[in-house]
Protein backbone atom coordinates (compact mmCIF):
# COMPACT_ATOMS: atom_id res chain seq x y z
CA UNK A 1 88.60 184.28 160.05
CA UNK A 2 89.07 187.11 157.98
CA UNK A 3 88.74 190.86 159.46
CA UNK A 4 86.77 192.84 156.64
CA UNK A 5 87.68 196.69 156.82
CA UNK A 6 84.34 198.63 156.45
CA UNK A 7 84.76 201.53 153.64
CA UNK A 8 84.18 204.49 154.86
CA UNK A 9 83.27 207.78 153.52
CA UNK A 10 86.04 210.53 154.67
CA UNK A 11 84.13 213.58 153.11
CA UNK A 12 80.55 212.71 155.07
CA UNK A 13 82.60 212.48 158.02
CA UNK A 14 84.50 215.82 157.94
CA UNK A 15 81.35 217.13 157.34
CA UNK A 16 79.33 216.50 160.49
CA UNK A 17 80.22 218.89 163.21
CA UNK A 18 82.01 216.70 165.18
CA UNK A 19 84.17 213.94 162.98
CA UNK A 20 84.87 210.70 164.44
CA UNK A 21 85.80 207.30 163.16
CA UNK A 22 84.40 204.02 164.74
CA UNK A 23 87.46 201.60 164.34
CA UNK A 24 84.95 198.77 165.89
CA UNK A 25 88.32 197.25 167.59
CA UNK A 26 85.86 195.88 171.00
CA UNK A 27 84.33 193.61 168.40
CA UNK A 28 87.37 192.48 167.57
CA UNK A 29 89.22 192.38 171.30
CA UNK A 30 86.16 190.78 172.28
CA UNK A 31 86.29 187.97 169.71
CA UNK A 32 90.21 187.26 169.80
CA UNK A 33 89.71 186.70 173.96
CA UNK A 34 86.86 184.22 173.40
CA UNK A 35 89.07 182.31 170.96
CA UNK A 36 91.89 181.89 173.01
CA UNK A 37 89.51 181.19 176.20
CA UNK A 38 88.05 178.14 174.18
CA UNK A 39 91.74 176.91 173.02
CA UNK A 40 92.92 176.59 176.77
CA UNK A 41 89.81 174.82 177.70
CA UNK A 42 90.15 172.93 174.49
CA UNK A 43 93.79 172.22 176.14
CA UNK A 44 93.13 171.53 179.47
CA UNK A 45 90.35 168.91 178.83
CA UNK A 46 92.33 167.06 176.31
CA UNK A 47 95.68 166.87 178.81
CA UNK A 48 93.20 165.58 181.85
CA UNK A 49 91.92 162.83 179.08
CA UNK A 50 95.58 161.60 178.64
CA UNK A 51 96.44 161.33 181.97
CA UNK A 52 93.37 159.58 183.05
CA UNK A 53 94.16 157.15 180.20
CA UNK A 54 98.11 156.77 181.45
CA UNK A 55 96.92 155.94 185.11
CA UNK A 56 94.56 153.54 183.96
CA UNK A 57 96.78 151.93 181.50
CA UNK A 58 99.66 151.47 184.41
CA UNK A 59 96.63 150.24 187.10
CA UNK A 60 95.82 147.30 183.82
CA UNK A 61 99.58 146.93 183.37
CA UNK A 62 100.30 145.98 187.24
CA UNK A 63 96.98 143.91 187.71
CA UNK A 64 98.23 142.04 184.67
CA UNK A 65 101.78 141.35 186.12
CA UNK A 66 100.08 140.12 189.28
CA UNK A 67 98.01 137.80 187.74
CA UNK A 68 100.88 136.59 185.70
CA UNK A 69 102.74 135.97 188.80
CA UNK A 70 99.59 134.03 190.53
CA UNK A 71 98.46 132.15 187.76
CA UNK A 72 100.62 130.07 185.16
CA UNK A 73 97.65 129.07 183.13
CA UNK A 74 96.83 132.65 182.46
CA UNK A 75 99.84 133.74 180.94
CA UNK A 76 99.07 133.21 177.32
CA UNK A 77 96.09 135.47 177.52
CA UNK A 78 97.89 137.68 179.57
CA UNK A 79 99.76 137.98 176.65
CA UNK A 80 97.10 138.71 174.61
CA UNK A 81 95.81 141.27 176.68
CA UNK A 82 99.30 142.50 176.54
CA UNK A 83 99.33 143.24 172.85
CA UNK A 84 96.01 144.53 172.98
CA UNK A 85 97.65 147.29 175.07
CA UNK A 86 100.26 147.69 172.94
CA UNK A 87 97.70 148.51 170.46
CA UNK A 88 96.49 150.91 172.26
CA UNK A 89 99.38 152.80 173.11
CA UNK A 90 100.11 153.11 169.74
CA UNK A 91 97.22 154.56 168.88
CA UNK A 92 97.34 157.24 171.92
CA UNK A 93 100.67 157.75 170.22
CA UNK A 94 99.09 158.50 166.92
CA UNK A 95 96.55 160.50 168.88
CA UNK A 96 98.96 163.00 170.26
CA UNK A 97 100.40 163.29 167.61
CA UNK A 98 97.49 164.48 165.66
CA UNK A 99 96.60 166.74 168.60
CA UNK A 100 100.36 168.08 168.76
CA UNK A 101 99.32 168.75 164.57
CA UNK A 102 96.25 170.05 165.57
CA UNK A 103 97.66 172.51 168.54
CA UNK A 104 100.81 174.00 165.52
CA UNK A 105 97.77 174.18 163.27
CA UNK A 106 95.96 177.04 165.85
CA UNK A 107 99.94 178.51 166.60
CA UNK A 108 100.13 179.15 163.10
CA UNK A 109 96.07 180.73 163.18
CA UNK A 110 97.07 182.79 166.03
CA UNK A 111 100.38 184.38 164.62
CA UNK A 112 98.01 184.72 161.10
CA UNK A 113 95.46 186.80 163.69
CA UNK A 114 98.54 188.73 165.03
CA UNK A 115 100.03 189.50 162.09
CA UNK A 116 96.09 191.24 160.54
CA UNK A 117 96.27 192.76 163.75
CA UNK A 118 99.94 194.69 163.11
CA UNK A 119 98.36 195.71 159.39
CA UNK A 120 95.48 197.05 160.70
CA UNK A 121 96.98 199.08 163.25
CA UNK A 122 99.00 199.89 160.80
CA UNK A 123 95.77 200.95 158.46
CA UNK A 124 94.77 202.70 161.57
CA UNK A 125 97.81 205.40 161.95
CA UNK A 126 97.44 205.71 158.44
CA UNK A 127 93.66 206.72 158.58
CA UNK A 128 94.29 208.87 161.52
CA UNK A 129 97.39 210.76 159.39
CA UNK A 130 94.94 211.31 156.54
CA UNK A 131 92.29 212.42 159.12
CA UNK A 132 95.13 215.18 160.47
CA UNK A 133 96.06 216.10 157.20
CA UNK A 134 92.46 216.76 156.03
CA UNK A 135 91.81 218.67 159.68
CA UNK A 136 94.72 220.80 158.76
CA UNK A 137 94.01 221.60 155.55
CA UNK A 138 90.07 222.04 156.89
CA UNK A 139 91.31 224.60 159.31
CA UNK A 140 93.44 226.71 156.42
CA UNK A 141 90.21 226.98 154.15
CA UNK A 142 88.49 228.01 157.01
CA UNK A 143 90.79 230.47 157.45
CA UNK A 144 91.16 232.16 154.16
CA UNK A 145 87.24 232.09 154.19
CA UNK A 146 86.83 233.89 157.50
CA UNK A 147 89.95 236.07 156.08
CA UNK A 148 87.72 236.76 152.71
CA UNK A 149 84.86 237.22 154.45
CA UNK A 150 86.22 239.87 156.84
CA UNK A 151 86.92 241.87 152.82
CA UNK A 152 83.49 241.06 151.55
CA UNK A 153 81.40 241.94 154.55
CA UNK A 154 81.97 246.04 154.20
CA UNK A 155 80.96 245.69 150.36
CA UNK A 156 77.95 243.26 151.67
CA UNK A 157 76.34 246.08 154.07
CA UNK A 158 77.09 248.61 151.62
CA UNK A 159 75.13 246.43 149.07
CA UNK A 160 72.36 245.97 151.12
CA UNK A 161 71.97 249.65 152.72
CA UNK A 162 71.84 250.61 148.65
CA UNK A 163 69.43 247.99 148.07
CA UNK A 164 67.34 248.26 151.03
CA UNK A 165 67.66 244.14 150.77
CA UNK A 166 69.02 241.73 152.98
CA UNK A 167 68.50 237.45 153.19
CA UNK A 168 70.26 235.68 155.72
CA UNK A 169 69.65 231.96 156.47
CA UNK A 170 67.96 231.65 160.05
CA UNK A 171 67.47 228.09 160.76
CA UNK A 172 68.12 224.93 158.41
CA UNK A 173 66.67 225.32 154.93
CA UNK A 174 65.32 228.71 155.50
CA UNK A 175 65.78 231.77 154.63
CA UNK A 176 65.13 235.62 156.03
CA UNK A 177 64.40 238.10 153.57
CA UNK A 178 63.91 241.79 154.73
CA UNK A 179 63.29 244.64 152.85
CA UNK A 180 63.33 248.48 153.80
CA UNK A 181 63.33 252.06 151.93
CA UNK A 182 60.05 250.68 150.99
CA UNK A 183 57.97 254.54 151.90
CA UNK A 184 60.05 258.12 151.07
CA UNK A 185 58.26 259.68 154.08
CA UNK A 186 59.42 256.77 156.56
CA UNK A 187 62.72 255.42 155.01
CA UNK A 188 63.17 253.09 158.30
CA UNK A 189 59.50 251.40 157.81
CA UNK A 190 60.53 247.67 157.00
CA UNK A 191 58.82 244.33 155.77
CA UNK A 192 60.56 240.89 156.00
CA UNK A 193 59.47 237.40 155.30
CA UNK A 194 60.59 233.63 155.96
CA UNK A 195 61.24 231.46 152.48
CA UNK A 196 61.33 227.35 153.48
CA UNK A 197 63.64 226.23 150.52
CA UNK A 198 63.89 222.61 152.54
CA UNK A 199 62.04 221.46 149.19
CA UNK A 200 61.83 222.28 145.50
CA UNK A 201 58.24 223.29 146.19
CA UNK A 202 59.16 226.58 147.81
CA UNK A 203 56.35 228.24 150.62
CA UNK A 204 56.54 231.22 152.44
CA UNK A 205 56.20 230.84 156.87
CA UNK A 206 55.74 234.28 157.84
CA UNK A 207 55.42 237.47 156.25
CA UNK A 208 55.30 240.99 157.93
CA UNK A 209 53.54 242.86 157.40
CA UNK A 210 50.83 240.37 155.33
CA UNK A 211 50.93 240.33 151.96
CA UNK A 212 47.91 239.57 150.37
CA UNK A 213 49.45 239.07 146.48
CA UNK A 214 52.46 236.71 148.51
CA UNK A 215 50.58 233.13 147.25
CA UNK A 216 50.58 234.16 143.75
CA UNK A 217 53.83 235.24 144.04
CA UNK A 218 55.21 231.81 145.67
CA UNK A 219 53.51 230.19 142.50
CA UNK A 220 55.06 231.61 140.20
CA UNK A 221 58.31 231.22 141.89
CA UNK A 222 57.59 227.48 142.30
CA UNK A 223 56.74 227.68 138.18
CA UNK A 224 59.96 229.43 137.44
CA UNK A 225 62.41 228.84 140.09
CA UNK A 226 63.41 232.39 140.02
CA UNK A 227 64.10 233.55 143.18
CA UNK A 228 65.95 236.86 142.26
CA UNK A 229 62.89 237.73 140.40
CA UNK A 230 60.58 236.75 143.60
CA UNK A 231 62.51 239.35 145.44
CA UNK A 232 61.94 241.76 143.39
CA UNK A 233 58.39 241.26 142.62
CA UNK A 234 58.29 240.77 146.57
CA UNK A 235 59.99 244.19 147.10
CA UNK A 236 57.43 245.90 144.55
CA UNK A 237 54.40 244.78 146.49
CA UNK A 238 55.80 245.59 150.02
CA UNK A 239 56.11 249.25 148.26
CA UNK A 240 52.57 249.45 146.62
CA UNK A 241 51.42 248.37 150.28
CA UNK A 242 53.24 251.04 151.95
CA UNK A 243 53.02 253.52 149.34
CA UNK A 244 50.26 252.67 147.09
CA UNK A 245 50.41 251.75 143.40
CA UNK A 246 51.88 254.33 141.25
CA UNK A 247 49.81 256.68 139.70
């Protein structure tokens, strides 16, 4: 029986938060003791068989001699009887022999089983070396990320503070936008809304204060796909509603 190695699909796996590997090798244990449980039975019940047949073939063979010894007349089918046994014995011969065949025959399957089982361990500490090597490599790019990141984020809050803008993603598929510098008088007054991008039909969860031009706005965005120009259409209402339209 042939052990099929499932493929497997290293990138999804480094992906999920915590990457394992299911090598499945209980299946396997579990199947290889089986098979060797029903060889010894397989064993056991066949060497019982032949020496059941043995002690009944030396109980004939004395009975025989007896009777040869107590009765003359009987001795020619004594005889007979005799070669009949022969017969048999020779085929019991020709039966062990074929079990003997048959017993090499499953030596030979279980060094075959043995010998998949070195190559995939051997598989195995190769998987788990290309696992390391990608967790190493994982870890670096991390690294130089966080390491960039710590450069960008000064320039990032600057950006924003200039802007009066910042989106940061607050749960999955969704998006905070919040906007500010939105009325001279009170530059601290602040609006802020939650974009669900889960889908390409875009809709808007919350908005703060409420926006009553916000559905047409979503439409269009949904129309275009523009989301830089949503935020800037978004901004210009939040003003107008804090400040008024422009004169």
């Amino acid at each position: 029986m042939s052990v099929r190695v499932p493929q497997m699909d290293l990138g999804a796996i480094l992906k999920q938060p915590h990457p394992h590997i299911d090598l499945r090798t209980s299946t396997y244990e579990t199947s290889t003791r089986n098979f060797l449980k029903a060889l010894t039975t397989w064993k056991n019940r066949s060497m019982n068989t032949i020496s059941e047949r043995r002690k009944a073939q030396l109980a004939e063979k004395k009975k025989l001699t007896e009777k040869i010894k107590q009765v003359e007349e009987e001795t020619n089918q004594c005889k007979l009887r005799e070669i009949d046994l022969v017969a048999e014995l020779e085929k019991e011969k020709e039966e062990r022999q074929e079990m003997e065949l048959a017993v090499a025959a499953f030596n030979r399957s279980l060094t075959s089983i043995q010998d998949k089982c070195n190559s995939i361990e051997s598989e195995i500490e190769q998987y788990r070396a290309i696992t390391e090597n990608l967790r190493r490599e994982k870890h670096k790019e991390r690294s130089i990320l966080r390491k960039n990141a710590s450069r960008v984020v000064p320039d990032l809050k600057f950006c924003e503070e200039s802007l009066g803008f910042s989106m940061e993603g607050i749960e999955n598929d969704q998006l905070l936008l919040r906007f500010w510098r939105l009325e001279v008088s009170d530059p601290e007054a602040e609006a802020s809304l939650v974009l669900d991008i889960s889908n390409p039909h875009y809709r808007v969860l919350t908005s703060s204060p409420n926006l009553p031009s916000l559905p047409i706005l979503v439409t269009s965005l949904n129309e275009t796909g523009d989301i830089y120009l949503f935020v800037k259409q978004a901004r210009e209402k939040y003003r107008e509603l804090f400040q008024g339209p422009d004169p």
